[in-house]
Structures are given as structure tokens and as C-alpha cells.
Protein backbone atom coordinates (compact mmCIF):
# COMPACT_ATOMS: atom_id res chain seq x y z
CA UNK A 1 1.12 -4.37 -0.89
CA UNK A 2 2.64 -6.97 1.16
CA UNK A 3 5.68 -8.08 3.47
CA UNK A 4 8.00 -8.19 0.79
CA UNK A 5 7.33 -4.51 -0.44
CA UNK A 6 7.36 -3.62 2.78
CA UNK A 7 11.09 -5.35 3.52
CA UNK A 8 12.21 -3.64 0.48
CA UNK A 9 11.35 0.03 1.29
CA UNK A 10 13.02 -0.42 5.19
CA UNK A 11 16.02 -1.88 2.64
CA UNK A 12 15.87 1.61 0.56
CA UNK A 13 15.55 3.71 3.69
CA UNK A 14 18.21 1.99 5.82
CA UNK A 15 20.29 2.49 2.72
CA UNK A 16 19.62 5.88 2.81
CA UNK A 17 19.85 6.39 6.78
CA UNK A 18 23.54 5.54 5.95
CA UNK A 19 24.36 7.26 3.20
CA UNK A 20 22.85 10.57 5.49
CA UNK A 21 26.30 9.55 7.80
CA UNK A 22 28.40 9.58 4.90
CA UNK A 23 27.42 12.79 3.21
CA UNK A 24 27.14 15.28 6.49
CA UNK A 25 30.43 16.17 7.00
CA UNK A 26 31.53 16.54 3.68
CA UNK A 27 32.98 19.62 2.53
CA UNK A 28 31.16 22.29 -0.44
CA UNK A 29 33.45 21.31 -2.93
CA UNK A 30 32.48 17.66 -2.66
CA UNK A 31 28.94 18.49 -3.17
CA UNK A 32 29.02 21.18 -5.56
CA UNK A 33 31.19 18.51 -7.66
CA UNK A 34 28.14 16.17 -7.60
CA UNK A 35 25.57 18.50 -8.63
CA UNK A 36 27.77 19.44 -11.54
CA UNK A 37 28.09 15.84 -12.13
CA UNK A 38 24.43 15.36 -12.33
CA UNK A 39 23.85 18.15 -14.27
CA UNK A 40 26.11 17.22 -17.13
CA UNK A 41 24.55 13.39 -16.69
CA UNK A 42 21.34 14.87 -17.18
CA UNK A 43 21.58 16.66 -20.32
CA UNK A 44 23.81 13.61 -21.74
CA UNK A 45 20.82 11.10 -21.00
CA UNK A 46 18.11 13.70 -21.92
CA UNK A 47 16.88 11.18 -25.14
CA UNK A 48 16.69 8.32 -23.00
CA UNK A 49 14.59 10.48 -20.05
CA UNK A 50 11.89 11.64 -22.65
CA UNK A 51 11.41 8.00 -24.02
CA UNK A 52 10.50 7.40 -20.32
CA UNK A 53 8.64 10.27 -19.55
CA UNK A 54 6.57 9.51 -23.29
CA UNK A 55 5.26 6.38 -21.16
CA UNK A 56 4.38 8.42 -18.87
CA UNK A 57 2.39 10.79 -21.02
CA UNK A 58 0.88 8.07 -23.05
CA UNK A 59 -0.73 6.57 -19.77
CA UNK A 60 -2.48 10.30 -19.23
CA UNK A 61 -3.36 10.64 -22.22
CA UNK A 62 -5.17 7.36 -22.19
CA UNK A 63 -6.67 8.15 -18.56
CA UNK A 64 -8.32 11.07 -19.84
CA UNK A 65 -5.72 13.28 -17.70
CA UNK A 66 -6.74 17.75 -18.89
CA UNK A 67 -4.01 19.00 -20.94
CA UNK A 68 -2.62 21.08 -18.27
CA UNK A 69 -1.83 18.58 -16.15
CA UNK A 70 -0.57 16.47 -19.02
CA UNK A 71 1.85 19.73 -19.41
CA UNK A 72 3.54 19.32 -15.86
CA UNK A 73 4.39 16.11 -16.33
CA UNK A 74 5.86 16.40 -19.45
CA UNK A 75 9.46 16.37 -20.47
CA UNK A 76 11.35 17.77 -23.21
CA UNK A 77 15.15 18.04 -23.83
CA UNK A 78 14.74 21.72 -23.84
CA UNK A 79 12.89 21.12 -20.48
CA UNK A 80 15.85 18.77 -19.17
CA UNK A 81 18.16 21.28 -20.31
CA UNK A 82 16.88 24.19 -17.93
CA UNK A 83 16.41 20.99 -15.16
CA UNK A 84 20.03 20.92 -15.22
CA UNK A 85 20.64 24.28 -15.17
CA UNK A 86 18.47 24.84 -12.32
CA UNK A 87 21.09 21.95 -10.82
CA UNK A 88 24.07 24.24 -11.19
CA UNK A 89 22.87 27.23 -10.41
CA UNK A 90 22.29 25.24 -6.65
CA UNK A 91 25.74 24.45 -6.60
CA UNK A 92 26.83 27.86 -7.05
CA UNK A 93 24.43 28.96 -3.72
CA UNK A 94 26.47 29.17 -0.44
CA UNK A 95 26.40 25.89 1.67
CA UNK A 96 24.81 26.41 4.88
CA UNK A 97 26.38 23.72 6.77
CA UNK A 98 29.11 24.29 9.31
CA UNK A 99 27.76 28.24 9.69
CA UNK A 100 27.67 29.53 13.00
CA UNK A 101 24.17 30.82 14.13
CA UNK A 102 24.95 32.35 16.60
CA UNK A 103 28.15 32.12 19.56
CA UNK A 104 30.03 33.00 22.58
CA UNK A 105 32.56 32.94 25.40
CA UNK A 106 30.76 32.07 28.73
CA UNK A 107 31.59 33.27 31.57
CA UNK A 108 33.72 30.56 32.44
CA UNK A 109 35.67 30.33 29.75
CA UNK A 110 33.65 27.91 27.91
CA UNK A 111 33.11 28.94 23.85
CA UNK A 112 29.90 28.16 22.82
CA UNK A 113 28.60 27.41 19.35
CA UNK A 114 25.73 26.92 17.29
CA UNK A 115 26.03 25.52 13.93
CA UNK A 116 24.06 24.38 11.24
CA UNK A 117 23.85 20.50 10.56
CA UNK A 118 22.05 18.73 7.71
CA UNK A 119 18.08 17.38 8.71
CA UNK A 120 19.12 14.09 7.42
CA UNK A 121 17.07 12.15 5.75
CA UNK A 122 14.48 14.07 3.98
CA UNK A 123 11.02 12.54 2.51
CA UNK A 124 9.69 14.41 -0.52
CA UNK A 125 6.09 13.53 -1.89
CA UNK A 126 4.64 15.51 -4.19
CA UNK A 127 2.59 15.37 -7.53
CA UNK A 128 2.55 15.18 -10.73
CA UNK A 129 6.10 17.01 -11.76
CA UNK A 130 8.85 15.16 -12.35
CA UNK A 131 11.34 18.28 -12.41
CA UNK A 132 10.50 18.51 -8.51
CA UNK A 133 12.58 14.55 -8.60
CA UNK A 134 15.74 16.75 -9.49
CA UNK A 135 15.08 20.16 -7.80
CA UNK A 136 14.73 18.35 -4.46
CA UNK A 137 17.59 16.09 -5.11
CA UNK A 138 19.62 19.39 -5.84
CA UNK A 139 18.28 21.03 -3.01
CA UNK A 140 19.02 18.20 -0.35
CA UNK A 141 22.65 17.45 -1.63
CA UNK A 142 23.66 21.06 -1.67
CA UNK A 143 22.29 20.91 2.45
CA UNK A 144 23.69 17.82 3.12
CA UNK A 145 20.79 16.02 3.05
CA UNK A 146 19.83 12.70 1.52
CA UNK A 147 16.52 12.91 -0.50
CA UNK A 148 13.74 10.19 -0.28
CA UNK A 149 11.91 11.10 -3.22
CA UNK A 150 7.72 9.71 -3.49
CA UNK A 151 6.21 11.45 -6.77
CA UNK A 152 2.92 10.91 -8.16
CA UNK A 153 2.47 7.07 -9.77
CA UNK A 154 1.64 9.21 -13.07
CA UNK A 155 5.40 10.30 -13.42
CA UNK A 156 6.65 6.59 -12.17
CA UNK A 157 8.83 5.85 -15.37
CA UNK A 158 9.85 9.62 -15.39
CA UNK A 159 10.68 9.51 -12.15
CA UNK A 160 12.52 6.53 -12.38
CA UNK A 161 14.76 7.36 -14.85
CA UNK A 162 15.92 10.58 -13.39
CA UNK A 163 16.85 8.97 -10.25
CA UNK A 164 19.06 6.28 -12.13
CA UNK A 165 20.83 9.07 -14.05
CA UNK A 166 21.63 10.91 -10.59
CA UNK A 167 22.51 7.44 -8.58
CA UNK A 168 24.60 6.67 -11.61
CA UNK A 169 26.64 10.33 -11.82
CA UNK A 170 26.68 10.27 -8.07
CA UNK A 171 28.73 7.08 -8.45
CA UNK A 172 31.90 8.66 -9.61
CA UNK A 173 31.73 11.59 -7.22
CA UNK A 174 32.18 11.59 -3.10
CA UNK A 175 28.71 11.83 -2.61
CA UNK A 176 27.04 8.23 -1.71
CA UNK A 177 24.87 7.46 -4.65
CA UNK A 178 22.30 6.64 -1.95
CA UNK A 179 22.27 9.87 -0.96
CA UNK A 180 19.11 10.01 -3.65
CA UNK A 181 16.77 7.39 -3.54
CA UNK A 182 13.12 6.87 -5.22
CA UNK A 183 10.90 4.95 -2.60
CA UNK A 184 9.72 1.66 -4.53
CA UNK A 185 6.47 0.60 -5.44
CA UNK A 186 3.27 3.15 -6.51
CA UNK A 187 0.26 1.88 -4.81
CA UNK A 188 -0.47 4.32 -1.91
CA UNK A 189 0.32 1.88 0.79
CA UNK A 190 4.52 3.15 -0.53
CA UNK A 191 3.23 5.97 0.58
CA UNK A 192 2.39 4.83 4.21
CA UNK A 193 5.62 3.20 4.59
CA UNK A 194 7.51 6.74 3.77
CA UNK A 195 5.03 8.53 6.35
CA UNK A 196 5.61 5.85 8.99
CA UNK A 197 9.31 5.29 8.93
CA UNK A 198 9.87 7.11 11.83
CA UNK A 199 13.69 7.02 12.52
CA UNK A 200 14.72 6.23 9.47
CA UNK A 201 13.27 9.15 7.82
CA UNK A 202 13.81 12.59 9.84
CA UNK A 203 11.62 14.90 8.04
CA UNK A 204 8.58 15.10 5.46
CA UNK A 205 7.79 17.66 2.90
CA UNK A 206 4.59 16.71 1.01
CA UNK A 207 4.31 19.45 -2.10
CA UNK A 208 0.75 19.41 -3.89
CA UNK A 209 -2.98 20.06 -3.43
CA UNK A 210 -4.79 20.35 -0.16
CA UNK A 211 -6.03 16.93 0.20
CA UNK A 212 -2.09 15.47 -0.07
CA UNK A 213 -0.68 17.51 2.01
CA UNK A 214 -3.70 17.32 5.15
CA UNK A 215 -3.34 13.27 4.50
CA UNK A 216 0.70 13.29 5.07
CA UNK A 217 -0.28 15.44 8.46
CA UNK A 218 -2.64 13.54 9.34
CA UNK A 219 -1.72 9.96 9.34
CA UNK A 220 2.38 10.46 9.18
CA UNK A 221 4.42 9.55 12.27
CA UNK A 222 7.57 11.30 10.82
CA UNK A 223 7.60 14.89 11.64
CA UNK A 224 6.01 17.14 8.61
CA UNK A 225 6.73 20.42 6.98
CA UNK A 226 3.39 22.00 5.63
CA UNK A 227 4.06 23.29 2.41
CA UNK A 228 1.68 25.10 -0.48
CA UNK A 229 -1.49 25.25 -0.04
CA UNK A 230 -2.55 29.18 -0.53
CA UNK A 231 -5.54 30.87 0.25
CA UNK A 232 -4.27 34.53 -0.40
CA UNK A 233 -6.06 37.45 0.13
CA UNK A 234 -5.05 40.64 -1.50
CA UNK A 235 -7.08 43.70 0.88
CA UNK A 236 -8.03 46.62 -1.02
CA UNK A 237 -8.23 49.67 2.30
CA UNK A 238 -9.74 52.99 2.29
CA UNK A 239 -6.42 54.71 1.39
CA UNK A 240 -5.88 52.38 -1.69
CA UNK A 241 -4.49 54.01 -4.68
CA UNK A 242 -7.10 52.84 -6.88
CA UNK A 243 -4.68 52.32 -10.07
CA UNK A 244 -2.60 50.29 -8.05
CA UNK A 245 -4.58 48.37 -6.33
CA UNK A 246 -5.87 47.20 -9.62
CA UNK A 247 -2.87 46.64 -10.76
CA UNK A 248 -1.45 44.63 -7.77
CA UNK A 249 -5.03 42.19 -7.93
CA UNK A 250 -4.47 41.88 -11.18
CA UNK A 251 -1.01 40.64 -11.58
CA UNK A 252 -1.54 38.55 -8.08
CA UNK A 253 -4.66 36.68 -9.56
CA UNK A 254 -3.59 36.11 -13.49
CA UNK A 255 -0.07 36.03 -13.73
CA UNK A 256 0.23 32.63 -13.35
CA UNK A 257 -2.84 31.59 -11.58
CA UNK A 258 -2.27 27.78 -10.68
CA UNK A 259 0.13 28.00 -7.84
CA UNK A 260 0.15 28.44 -4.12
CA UNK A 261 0.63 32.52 -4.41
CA UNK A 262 -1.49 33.68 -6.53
CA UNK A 263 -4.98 35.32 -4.73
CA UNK A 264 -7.97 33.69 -4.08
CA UNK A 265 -9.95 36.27 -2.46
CA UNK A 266 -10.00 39.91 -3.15
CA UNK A 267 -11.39 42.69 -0.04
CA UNK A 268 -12.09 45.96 -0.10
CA UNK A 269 -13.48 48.40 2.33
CA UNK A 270 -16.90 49.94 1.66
CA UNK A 271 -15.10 53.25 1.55
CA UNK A 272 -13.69 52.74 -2.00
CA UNK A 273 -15.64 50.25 -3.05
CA UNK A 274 -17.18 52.16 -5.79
CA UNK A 275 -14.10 53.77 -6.99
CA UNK A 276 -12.58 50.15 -7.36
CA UNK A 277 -14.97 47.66 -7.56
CA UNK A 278 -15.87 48.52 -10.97
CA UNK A 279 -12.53 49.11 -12.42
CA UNK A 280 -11.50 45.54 -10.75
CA UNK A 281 -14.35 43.83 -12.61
CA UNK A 282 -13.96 45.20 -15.75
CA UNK A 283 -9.92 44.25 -15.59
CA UNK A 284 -10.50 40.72 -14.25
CA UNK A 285 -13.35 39.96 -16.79
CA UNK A 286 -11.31 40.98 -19.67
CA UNK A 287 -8.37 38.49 -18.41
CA UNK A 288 -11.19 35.83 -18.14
CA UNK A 289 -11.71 35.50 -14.40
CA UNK A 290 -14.50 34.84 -12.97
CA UNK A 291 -15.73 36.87 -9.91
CA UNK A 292 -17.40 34.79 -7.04
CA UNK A 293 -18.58 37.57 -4.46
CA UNK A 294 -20.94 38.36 -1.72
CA UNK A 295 -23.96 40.81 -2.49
CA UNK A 296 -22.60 43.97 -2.15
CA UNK A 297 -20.31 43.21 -4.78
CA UNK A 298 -22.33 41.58 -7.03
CA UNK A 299 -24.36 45.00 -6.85
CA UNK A 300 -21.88 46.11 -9.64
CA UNK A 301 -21.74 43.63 -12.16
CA UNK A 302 -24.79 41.15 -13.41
CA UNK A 303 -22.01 38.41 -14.19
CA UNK A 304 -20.86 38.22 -10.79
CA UNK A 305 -21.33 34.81 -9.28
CA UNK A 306 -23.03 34.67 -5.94
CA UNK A 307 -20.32 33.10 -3.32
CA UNK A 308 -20.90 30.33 -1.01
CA UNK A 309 -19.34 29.51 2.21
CA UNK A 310 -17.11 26.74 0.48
CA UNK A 311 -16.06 29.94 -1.83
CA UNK A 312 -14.11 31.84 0.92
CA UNK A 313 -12.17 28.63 1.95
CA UNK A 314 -10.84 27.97 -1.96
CA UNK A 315 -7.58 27.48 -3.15
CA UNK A 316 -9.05 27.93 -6.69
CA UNK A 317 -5.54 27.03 -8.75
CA UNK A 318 -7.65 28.98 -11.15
CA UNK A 319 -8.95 31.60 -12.98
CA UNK A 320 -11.25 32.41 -10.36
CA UNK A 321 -11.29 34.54 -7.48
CA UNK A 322 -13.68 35.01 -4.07
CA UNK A 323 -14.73 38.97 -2.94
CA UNK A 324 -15.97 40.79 -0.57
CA UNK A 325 -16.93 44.13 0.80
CA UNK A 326 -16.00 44.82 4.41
CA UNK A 327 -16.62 47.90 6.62
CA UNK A 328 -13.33 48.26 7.92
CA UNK A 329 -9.41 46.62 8.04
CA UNK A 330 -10.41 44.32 11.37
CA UNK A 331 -13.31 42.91 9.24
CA UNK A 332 -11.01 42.56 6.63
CA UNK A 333 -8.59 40.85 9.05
CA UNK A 334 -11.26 38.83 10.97
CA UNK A 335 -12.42 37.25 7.07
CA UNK A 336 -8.64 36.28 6.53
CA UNK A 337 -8.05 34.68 10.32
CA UNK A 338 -11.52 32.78 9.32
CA UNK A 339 -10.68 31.65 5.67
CA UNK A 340 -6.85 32.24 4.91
CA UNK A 341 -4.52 29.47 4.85
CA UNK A 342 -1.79 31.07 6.69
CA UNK A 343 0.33 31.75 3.36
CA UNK A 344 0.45 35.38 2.09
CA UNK A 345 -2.03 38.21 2.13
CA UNK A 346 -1.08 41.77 0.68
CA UNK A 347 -2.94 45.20 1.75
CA UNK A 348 -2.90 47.70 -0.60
CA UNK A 349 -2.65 51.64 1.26
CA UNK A 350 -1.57 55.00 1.22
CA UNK A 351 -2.15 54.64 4.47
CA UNK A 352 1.34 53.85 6.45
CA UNK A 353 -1.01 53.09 9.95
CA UNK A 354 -3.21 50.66 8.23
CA UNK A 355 -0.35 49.56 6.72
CA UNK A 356 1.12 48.60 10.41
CA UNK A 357 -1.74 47.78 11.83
CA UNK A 358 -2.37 45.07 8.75
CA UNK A 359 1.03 43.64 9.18
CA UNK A 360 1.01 43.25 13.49
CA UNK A 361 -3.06 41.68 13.07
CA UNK A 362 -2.24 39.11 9.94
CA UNK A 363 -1.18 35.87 11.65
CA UNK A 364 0.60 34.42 8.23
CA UNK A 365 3.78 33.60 6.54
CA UNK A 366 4.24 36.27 4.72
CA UNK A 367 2.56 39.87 4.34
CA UNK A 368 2.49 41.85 1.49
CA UNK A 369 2.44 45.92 1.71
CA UNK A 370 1.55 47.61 -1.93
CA UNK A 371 3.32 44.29 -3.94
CA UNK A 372 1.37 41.33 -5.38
CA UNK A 373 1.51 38.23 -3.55
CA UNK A 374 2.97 36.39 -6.45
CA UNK A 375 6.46 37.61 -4.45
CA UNK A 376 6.63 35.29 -2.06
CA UNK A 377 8.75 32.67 -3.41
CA UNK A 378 12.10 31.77 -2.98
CA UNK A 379 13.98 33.04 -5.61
CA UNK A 380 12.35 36.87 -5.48
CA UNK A 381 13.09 36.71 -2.21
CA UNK A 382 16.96 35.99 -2.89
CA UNK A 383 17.13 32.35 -1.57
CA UNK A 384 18.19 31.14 -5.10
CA UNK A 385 16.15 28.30 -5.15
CA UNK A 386 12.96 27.03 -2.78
CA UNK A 387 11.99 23.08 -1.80
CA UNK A 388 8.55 24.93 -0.92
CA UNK A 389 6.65 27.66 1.32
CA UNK A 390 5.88 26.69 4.80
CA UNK A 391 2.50 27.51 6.20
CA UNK A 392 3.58 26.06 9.80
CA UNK A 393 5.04 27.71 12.36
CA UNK A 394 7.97 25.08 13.62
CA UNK A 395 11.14 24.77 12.21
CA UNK A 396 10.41 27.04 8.81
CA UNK A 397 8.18 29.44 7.80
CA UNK A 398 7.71 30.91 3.99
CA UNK A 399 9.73 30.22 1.37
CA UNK A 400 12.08 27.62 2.40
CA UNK A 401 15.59 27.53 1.12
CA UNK A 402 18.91 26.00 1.96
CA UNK A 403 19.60 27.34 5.62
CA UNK A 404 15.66 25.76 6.53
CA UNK A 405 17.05 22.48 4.96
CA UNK A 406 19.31 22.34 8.36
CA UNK A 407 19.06 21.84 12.08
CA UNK A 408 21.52 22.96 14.36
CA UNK A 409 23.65 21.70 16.95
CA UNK A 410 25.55 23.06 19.87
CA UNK A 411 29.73 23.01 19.78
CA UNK A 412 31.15 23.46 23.45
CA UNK A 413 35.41 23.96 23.50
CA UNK A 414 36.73 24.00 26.68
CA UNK A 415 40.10 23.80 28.57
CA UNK A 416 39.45 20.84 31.00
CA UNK A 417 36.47 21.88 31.92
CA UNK A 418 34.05 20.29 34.70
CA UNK A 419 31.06 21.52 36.24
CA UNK A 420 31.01 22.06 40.18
């Protein structure tokens, strides 16, 4: 990639940097006026988007890309449909900007304020999806954000064409149509230039697999949100209800096992390990997982597969799950400090003790207490809508909606004031 490509993204980004000016202060009306815009543009170009995304599809195809992943990245108008319904259903969220955080009178008369402002401009890279193009476009607007948008080179044309549509409906609207803009070029060195563009770019949120998101931490200069990657350990204690704790692994391994909440790791202490174990193996073989444990519980089933080190560490995406036997809930702790990615881990007890003790010793972003980890996600949690789960500590933690798409700033209203 040379100079020129270069010169053209800081074009796209200064672009952007200036559209962020002209879309902060506007009011919720203006943006909700947008998104409806862009909704209704969607669904009236949805023939012309699936001839693009077809391209798109063809080129997997060809590349020898697994079905599933040929299903994520493809596009139908049905699938367009509920894109743009996802769109409104943003607009009709409240708008955090402008709301006061928190405020006062000082002592000397001073009132003090502190308000939610927009980030920006927001980076989004993330893979293979191109509905992610629109739900972070949505998602930015609605927070006053402008959206850099860097997807996967295998949804280019997809990608492409949804961003025209939304430039195009933003046109009529108050909303600078730069407000969304798709960073040019697909080699990975487009990908540099969005990590590097350090004041031009105030935040980025990388949303995919492990190895994406450490690379965008590791080599960005622009400030980075960790999102996704889940290593979630659903702990089985002494107390368990063994019917529910069965219940709970099950639903938090195989009800939709490819994304970043859905366990990885099952433990449960030796004191009902024989009352569950075997139930747990039976119900996870007949839903086609495959059990990767240590030896004590491979002691109850002949098909269990004997776990490695790399095993504990895992984000299968999968129907596959690590397990263990541990001799009490610090052990059971001390594995998920050790292996866990900081994401969401769920204890299941009868026990409301272990139940506190679980929640003060797990260091992660969200805890679970007798409920499957497939809960933490933005829209169970009543955010309406997510950009992704955080598994940092700064700035946004968990499920990340609208409010964790702002920063804040400080409003001071005085009477003449001057300091002494």
C-alpha cells in the first residue's frame, strides 16, 4: 500500500474528524430522523445490496470459506429487512447526550455539571458480518458519534454498498453524511492506518476472534476498547441443585455456541461430582459436545477427551467444552483468575455464602448467580442494543450500550466568578 492510499485514508478521516463537529450538538430528533432515514433507504435498496453481497459470497465460496462462516456474511432481503429494523428500534432508545451524570451547587455558589458528550470519532473493525456495518453505524449516530467502519476484506462489496446507501439517506437529513465512513482499501496495511490515526480517530473497538482483537491492542496508537473474546466458566459448587445446574451448563454451552458468552469450561467441586458429572455428560453428549476434561472427570465417561494446557485457555466458538474437578470454590476461583478471559463466569448454589463469596473473588465483567452466561448481552440486560462486551476495565465494562458510547465533560455556571 503506498503514499497515495495512505493520503486518501487521512482524506476519509479528516472528513470524518469534521463531520464529528457537526453532528455533537445536534438535538434527538435530528438523529432519530436519520436513522429512520436509513432504515427506509435500506429496505428500498435491499435488491441492489444482495447483488453486492452475492460477490461477496461467490469469492468464499471459491476460497473454500466452511458454510458457517459463508452464513454470517450472507445477505438476504429478509436479512436486510430485520437490519433495518434493528436501525429503528435504536432510534426509539433514549439519547444519552446532554444527560447530567451527576451535579451540584458548590459552596461558593458555583453549579457544577457533568454531562455526557459523544467519543467522537469511533473506529470499528471487525469480521466477517456485514450487519455489524449498519448496527455500528446505528449505534454511533444515535450517541453522536461518527463511525469509521474497517470490516473483513471478505464482506468488501457488502460493505461497500451499505455504506453508500447510509451516506446517500444521510444526505437529505441534518446528519453529515460523513458522519459514516468505510476506511478505503482492504490490504491490512488500511488497517494500520485506522490503528495509527491517533487524533483523528478517538477510539477503537475491534469485534472478532482473539488474534484481531490482541493485534489492534497491540500495535494501535489510538486508544482501544477490548471487546469479545470469552472464556466463560460456568462453576458447578457443593450446594448445586443438580437439575439446575444441568440445566444452566446446558443452555450456556449449546444454545448458540459460537459467540463470546457461551461456556468454555465447566467446574465442579469434588463434593457433587458424582451426582452431576454423569448427568452433565450424558446431556452434553446427546447435544453433540464434546467433553475435554482433566482425569478425574474423565473417570466417568470413556469418550471424554483428555485436556491439555492449551484446553483451559480456549475460546472454543464451538461445540466443545473444557472440565474440571476442583476441591473447593477458591480452586475453582484460582482455575478462572488463571484461564478466564475476564468476560462472564456463573456459579451455580443453594448456597447464598458461596454465592457471595464467588461474586467478591471473580475479578470479571460480569458474574452470573444460578443463570446461564448466555445473559450477558446487551439487550437481556435492557440496553436495547450492544456495539460489544468489554473485557477491560477503563472507560466500559460488559455489555456496552449507548451511555458507554459517551465521555463526559464538566459544565461550570457562575455569577462573575473568580478564584482568590
Amino acid at each position: 500500500m503506498g503514499e497515495g492510499e495512505r493520503e486518501e485514508f487521512l482524506r476519509v478521516a479528516r472528513r470524518a474528524k469534521d463531520a464529528a463537529a457537526g453532528l455533537a450538538p445536534l438535538p434527538r430528533a435530528a438523529k432519530d430522523a436519520a436513522l429512520h432515514r436509513i432504515a427506509d433507504a435500506l429496505v428500498a435498496a435491499a435488491s441492489e445490496i444482495v447483488k453486492a453481497n452475492e460477490a461477496d459470497v461467490a469469492r468464499a465460496r471459491e476460497n473454500g470459506t466452511s458454510e458457517y462462516m459463508i452464513d454470517r456474511l450472507s445477505l438476504s432481503e429478509e436479512r436486510i429487512a430485520a437490519i433495518a429494523e434493528a436501525v429503528r428500534q435504536v432510534a426509539a432508545l433514549p439519547d444519552p447526550v446532554g444527560e447530567t451524570v451527576r451535579g451540584n451547587v458548590l459552596p461558593n455558589g458555583l453549579e457544577l455539571r457533568q454531562v455526557r458528550v459523544p467519543l467522537g470519532v469511533v473506529g470499528m473493525i471487525y469480521e466477517g458480518r456485514p450487519n455489524v456495518t449498519v448496527d455500528a453505524a446505528a449505534l454511533c449516530l444515535k450517541s453522536g458519534n461518527v463511525a469509521m467502519l474497517r470490516g473483513s476484506s471478505s464482506a468488501h462489496d457488502s460493505n461497500t454498498a451499505l455504506v453508500q446507501v447510509m451516506q446517500a439517506a444521510l444526505a437529505d437529513t441534518e446528519v453529515p453524511a460523513d458522519a459514516v465512513q468505510l476506511v478505503p482499501g482492504t490490504s491490512r496495511e488500511s488497517v494500520k492506518h485506522l490503528m495509527r490515526a491517533r487524533g483523528l480517530v478517538d477510539v477503537l473497538i475491534p469485534r472478532g476472534g482473539a488474534s484481531l482483537i490482541n493485534s489492534v491492542v497491540e500495535e494501535s496508537t489510538v486508544p482501544v476498547i477490548e471487546t469479545g473474546v470469552g472464556n466463560c466458566a460456568v462453576y458447578v459448587d457443593a450446594a448445586a441443585d443438580v437439575d439446575m445446574a444441568v440445566e444452566i451448563l446446558l443452555n450456556a454451552k449449546t444454545q448458540r455456541p459460537s459467540v463470546c458468552n457461551a461456556a468454555e469450561t465447566f467446574l465442579v467441586h469434588a463434593d457433587v461430582a458424582d451426582a452431576f458429572v454423569p448427568r452433565a455428560l450424558e446431556a452434553l453428549r446427546a447435544a453433540g459436545v464434546t467433553v475435554h476434561g482433566d482425569d478425574r472427570i474423565r473417570s466417568y465417561g470413556d469418550d471424554v477427551v483428555k485436556a491439555g494446557e492449551d484446553d483451559w485457555y480456549a475460546e472454543y466458538l464451538s461445540l466443545d467444552i473444557a472440565a474440571r474437578v476442583v476441591d473447593s470454590l477458591e480452586d475453582a476461583v484460582a482455575h478462572i483468575r488463571t484461564y478466564g478471559s475476564g468476560h462472564t463466569e456463573a456459579i451455580v448454589t443453594a448456597s447464598q455464602p458461596a454465592a457471595k463469596r464467588f461474586v467478591s473473588l471473580v475479578d470479571s465483567a460480569a458474574v452470573m448467580v444460578n443463570a446461564s452466561t448466555r445473559f450477558t448481552d446487551g439487550e437481556e440486560f435492557g440496553f436495547g442494543a450492544e456495539i460489544g462486551i468489554s473485557t477491560q476495565k477503563l472507560h466500559a465494562r460488559g455489555p456496552m450500550g449507548l451511555p458507554e458510547l459517551t465521555s463526559t465533560k464538566y459544565v461550570v455556571t457562575g455569577e462573575g466568578h473568580t478564584r482568590g
